[in-house]
N, C-alpha and C. Protein backbone atom coordinates (compact mmCIF):
# COMPACT_ATOMS: atom_id res chain seq x y z
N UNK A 1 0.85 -1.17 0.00
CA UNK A 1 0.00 0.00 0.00
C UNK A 1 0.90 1.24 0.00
N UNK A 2 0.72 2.14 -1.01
CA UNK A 2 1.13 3.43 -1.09
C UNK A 2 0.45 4.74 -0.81
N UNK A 3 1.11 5.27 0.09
CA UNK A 3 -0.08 6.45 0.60
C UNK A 3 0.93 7.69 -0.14
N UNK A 4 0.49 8.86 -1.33
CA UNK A 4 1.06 10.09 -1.36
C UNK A 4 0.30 11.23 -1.16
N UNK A 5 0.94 12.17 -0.43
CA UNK A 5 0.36 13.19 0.44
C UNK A 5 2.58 13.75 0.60
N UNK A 6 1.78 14.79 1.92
CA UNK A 6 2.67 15.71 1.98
C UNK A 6 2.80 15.21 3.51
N UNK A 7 4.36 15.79 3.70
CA UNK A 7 5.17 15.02 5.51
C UNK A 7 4.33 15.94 6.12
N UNK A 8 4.06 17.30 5.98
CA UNK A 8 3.73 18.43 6.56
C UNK A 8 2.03 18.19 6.94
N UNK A 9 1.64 17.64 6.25
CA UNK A 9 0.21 17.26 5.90
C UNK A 9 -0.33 16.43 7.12
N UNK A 10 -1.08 16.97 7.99
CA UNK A 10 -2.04 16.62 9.67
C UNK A 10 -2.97 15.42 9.31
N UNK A 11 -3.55 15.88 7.88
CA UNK A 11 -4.48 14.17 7.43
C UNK A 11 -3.67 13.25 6.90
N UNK A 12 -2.68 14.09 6.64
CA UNK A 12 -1.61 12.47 5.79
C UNK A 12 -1.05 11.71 7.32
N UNK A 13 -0.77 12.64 8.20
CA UNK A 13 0.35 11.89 9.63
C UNK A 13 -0.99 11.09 10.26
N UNK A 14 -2.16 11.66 10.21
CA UNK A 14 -2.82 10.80 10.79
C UNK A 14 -3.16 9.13 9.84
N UNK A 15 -3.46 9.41 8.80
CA UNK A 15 -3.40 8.35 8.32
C UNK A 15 -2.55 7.09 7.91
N UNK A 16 -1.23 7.70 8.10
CA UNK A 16 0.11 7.32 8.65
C UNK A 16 -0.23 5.98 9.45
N UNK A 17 -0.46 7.23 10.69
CA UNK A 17 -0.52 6.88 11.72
C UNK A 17 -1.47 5.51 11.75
N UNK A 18 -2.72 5.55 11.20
CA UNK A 18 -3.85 4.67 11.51
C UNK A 18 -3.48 3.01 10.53
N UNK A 19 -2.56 3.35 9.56
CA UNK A 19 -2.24 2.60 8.42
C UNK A 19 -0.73 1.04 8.70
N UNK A 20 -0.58 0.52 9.24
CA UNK A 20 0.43 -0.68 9.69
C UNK A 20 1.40 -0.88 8.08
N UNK A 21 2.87 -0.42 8.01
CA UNK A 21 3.46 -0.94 6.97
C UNK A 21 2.91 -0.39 5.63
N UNK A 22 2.49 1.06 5.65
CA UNK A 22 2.26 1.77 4.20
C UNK A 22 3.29 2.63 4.21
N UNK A 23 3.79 2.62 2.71
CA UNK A 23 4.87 3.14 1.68
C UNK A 23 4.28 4.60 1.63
N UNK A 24 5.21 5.62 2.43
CA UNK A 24 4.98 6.89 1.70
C UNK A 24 5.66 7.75 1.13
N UNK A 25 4.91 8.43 0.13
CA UNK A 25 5.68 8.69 -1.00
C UNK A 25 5.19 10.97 -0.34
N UNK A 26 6.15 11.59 -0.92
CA UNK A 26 6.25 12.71 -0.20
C UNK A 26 6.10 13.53 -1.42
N UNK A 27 4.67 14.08 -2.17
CA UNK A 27 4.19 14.51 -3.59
C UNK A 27 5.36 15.72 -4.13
N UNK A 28 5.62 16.41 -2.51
CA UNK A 28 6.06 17.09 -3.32
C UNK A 28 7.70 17.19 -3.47
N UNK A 29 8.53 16.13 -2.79
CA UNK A 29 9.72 15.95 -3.25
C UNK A 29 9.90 14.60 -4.08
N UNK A 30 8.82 13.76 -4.02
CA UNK A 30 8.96 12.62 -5.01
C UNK A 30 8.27 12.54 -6.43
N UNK A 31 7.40 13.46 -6.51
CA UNK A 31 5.90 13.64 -7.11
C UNK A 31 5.41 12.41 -7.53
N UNK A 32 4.27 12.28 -8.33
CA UNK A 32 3.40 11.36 -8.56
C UNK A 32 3.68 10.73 -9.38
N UNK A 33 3.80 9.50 -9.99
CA UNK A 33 3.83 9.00 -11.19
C UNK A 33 2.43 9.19 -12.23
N UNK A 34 2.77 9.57 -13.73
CA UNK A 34 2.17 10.01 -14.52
C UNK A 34 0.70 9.27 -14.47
N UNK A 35 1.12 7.63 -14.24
CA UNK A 35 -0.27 6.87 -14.33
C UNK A 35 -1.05 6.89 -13.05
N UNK A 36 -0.44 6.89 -12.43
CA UNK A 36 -1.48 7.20 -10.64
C UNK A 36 -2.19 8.28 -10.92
N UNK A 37 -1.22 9.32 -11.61
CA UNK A 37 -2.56 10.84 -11.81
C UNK A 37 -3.87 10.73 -12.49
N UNK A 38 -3.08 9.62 -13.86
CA UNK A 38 -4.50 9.74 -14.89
C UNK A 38 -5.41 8.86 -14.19
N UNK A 39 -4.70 7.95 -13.29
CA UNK A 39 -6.05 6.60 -12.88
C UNK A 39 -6.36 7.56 -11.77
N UNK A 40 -6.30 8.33 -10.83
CA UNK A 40 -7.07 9.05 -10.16
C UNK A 40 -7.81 10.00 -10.44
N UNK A 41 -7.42 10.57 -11.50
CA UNK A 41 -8.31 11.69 -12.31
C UNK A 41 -9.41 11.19 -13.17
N UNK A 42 -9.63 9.71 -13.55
CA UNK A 42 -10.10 8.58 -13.85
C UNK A 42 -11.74 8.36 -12.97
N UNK A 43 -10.99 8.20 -11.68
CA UNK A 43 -11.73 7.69 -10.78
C UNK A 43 -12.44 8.49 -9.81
N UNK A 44 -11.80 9.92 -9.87
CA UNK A 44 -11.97 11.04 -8.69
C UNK A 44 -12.94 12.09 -9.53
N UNK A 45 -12.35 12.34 -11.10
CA UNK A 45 -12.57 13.54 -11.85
C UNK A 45 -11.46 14.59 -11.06
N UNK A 46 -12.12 16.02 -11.44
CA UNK A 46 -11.75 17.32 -10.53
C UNK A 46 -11.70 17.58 -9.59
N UNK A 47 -12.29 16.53 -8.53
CA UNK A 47 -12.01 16.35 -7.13
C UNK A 47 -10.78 16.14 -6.89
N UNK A 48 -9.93 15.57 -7.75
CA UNK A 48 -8.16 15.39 -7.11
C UNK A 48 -7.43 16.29 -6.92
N UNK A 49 -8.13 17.73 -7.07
CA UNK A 49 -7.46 18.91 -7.30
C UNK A 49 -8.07 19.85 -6.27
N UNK A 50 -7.37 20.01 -5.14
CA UNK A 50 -8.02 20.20 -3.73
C UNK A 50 -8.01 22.32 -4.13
N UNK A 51 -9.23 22.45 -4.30
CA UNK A 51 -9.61 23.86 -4.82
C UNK A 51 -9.13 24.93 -3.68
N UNK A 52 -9.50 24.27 -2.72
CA UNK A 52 -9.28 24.96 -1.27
C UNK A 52 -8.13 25.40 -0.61
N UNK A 53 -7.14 25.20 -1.19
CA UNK A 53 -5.61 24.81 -0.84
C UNK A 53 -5.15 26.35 -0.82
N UNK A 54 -3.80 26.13 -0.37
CA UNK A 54 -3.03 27.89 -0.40
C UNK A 54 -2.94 27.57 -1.57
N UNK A 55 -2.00 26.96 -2.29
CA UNK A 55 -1.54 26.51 -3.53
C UNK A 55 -2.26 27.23 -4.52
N UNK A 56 -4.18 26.72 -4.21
CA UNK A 56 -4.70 27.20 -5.62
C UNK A 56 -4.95 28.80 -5.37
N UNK A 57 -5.19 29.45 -4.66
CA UNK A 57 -5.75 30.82 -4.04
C UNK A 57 -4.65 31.28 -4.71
N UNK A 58 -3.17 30.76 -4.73
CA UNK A 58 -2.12 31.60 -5.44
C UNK A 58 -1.68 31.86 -6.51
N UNK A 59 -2.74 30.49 -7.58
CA UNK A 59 -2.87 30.79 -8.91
C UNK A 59 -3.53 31.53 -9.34
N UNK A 60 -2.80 32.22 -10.89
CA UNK A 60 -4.20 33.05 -11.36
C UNK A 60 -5.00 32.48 -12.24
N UNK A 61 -6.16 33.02 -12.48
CA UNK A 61 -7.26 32.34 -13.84
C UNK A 61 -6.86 31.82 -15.17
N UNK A 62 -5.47 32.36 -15.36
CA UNK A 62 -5.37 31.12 -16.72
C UNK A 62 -4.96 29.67 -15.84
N UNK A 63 -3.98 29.85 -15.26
CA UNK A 63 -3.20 29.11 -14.37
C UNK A 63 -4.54 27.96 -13.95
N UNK A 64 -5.42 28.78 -13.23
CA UNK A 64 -6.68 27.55 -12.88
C UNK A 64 -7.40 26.83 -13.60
N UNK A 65 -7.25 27.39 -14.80
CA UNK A 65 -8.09 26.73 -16.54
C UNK A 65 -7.35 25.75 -16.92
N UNK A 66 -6.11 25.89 -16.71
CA UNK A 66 -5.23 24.54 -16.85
C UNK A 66 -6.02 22.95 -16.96
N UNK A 67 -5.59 21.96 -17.64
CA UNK A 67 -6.09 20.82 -17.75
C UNK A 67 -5.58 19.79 -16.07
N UNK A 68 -6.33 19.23 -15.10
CA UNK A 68 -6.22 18.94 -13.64
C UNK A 68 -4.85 17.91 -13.75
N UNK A 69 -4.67 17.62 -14.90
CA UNK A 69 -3.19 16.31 -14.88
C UNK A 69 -1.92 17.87 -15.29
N UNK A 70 -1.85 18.45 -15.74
CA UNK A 70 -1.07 19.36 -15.78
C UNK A 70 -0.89 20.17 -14.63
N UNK A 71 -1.93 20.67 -14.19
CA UNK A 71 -1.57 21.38 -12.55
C UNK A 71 -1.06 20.49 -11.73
N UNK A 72 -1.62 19.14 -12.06
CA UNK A 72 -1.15 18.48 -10.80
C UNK A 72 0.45 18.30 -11.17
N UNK A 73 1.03 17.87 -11.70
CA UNK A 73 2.36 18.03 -12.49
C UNK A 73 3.03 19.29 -12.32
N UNK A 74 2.84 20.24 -12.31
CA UNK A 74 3.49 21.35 -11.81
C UNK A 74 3.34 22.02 -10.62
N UNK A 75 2.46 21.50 -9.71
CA UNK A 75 2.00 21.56 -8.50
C UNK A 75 1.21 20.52 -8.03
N UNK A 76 2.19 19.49 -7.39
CA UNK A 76 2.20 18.09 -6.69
C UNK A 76 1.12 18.60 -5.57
N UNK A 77 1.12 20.05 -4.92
CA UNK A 77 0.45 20.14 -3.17
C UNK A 77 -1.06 20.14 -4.02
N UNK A 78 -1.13 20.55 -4.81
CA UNK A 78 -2.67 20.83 -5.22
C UNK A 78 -3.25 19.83 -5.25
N UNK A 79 -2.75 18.61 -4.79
CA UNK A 79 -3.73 17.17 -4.96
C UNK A 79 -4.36 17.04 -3.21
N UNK A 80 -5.68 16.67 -3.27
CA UNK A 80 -6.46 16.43 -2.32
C UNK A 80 -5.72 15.06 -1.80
N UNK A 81 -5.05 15.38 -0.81
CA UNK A 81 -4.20 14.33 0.40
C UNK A 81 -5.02 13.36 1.23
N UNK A 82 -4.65 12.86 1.74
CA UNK A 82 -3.85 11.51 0.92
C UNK A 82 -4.55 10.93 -0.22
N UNK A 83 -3.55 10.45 -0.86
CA UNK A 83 -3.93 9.47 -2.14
C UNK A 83 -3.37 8.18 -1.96
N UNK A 84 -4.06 7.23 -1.48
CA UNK A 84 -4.41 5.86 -0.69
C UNK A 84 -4.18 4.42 -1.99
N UNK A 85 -2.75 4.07 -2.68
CA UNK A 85 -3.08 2.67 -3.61
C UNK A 85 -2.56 1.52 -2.89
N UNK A 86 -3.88 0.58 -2.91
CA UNK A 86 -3.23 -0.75 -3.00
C UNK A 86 -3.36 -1.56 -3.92
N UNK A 87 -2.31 -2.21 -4.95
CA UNK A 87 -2.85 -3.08 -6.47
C UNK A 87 -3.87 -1.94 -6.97
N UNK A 88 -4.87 -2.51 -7.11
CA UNK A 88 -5.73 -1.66 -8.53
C UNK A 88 -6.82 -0.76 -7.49
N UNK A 89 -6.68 -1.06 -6.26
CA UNK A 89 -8.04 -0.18 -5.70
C UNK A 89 -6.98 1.41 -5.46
N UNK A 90 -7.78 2.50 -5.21
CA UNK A 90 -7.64 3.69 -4.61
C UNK A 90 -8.45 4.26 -4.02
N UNK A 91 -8.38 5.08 -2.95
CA UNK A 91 -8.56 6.00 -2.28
C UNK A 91 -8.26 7.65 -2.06
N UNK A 92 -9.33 8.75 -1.97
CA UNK A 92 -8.54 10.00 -2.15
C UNK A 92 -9.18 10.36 -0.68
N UNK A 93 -8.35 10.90 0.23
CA UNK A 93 -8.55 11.81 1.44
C UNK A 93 -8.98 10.70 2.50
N UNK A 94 -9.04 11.22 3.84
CA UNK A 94 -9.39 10.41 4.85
C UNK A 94 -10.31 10.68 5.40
N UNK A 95 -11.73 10.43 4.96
CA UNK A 95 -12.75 10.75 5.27
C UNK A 95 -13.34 9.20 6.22
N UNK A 96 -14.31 9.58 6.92
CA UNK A 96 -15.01 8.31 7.56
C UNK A 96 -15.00 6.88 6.72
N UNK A 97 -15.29 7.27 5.22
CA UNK A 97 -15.87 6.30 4.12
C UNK A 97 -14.30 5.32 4.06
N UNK A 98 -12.98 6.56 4.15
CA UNK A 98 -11.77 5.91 3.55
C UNK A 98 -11.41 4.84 5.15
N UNK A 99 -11.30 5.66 5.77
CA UNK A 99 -11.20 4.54 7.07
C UNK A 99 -11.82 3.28 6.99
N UNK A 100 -13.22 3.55 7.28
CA UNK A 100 -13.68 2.29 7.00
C UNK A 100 -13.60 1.44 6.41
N UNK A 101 -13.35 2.13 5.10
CA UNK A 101 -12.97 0.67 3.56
C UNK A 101 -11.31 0.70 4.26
N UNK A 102 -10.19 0.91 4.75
CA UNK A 102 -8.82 0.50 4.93
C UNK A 102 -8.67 -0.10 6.68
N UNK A 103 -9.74 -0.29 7.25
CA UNK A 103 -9.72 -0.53 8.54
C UNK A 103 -8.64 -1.79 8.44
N UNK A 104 -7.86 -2.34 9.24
CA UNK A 104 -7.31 -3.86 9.24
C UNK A 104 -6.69 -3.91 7.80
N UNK A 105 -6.37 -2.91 7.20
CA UNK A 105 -5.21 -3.15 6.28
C UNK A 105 -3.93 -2.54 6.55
N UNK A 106 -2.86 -2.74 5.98
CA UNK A 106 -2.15 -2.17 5.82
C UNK A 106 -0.48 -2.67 6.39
């Protein structure tokens, strides 16, 4: 299981934390691999692209028109943390729903 998110990141340490023997990968000094983006952008849409962030507030309007696999590529923090793979399943963020489906894994 691979969890990428950010070290700095309070939902990534907790999920860390809750997770036994998961691989983490640190977005924004390792970044993402090209196919994790498209299969999450796949599976998530525009949700992988956490709107709310400092990150995006600091872009401007062309910058935000951007296509969501390109921002994410030039700005790794702009992805909604954690991003949760094991084999072919995924997970985005640590919401009640993600706990529950990763309880006793990991």
């Amino acid at each position: 299981m691979i969890l990428y998110g950010l070290k700095t990141c309070d939902t990534c340490r907790k999920a860390l934390k809750a997770l036994d023997g998961v691989e983490f990968v640190d977005v924004r000094a390792e970044g993402v691999p090209q196919e994790v983006l498209e299969r999450a952008l796949l599976l998530f849409g525009d949700g992988v692209v956490n709107t709310r962030s400092t990150t995006w507030r600091g872009l401007d309007m062309e910058e935000r028109a951007g296509a969501p696999l390109d921002l994410l590529k030039a700005h790794p923090s702009l992805m909604k943390r954690p991003l949760i793979v094991d084999g072919d399943e995924m997970w985005l963020g640590w919401g009640k729903d993600v706990q529950s489906a990763l309880q006793g894994r990991g």
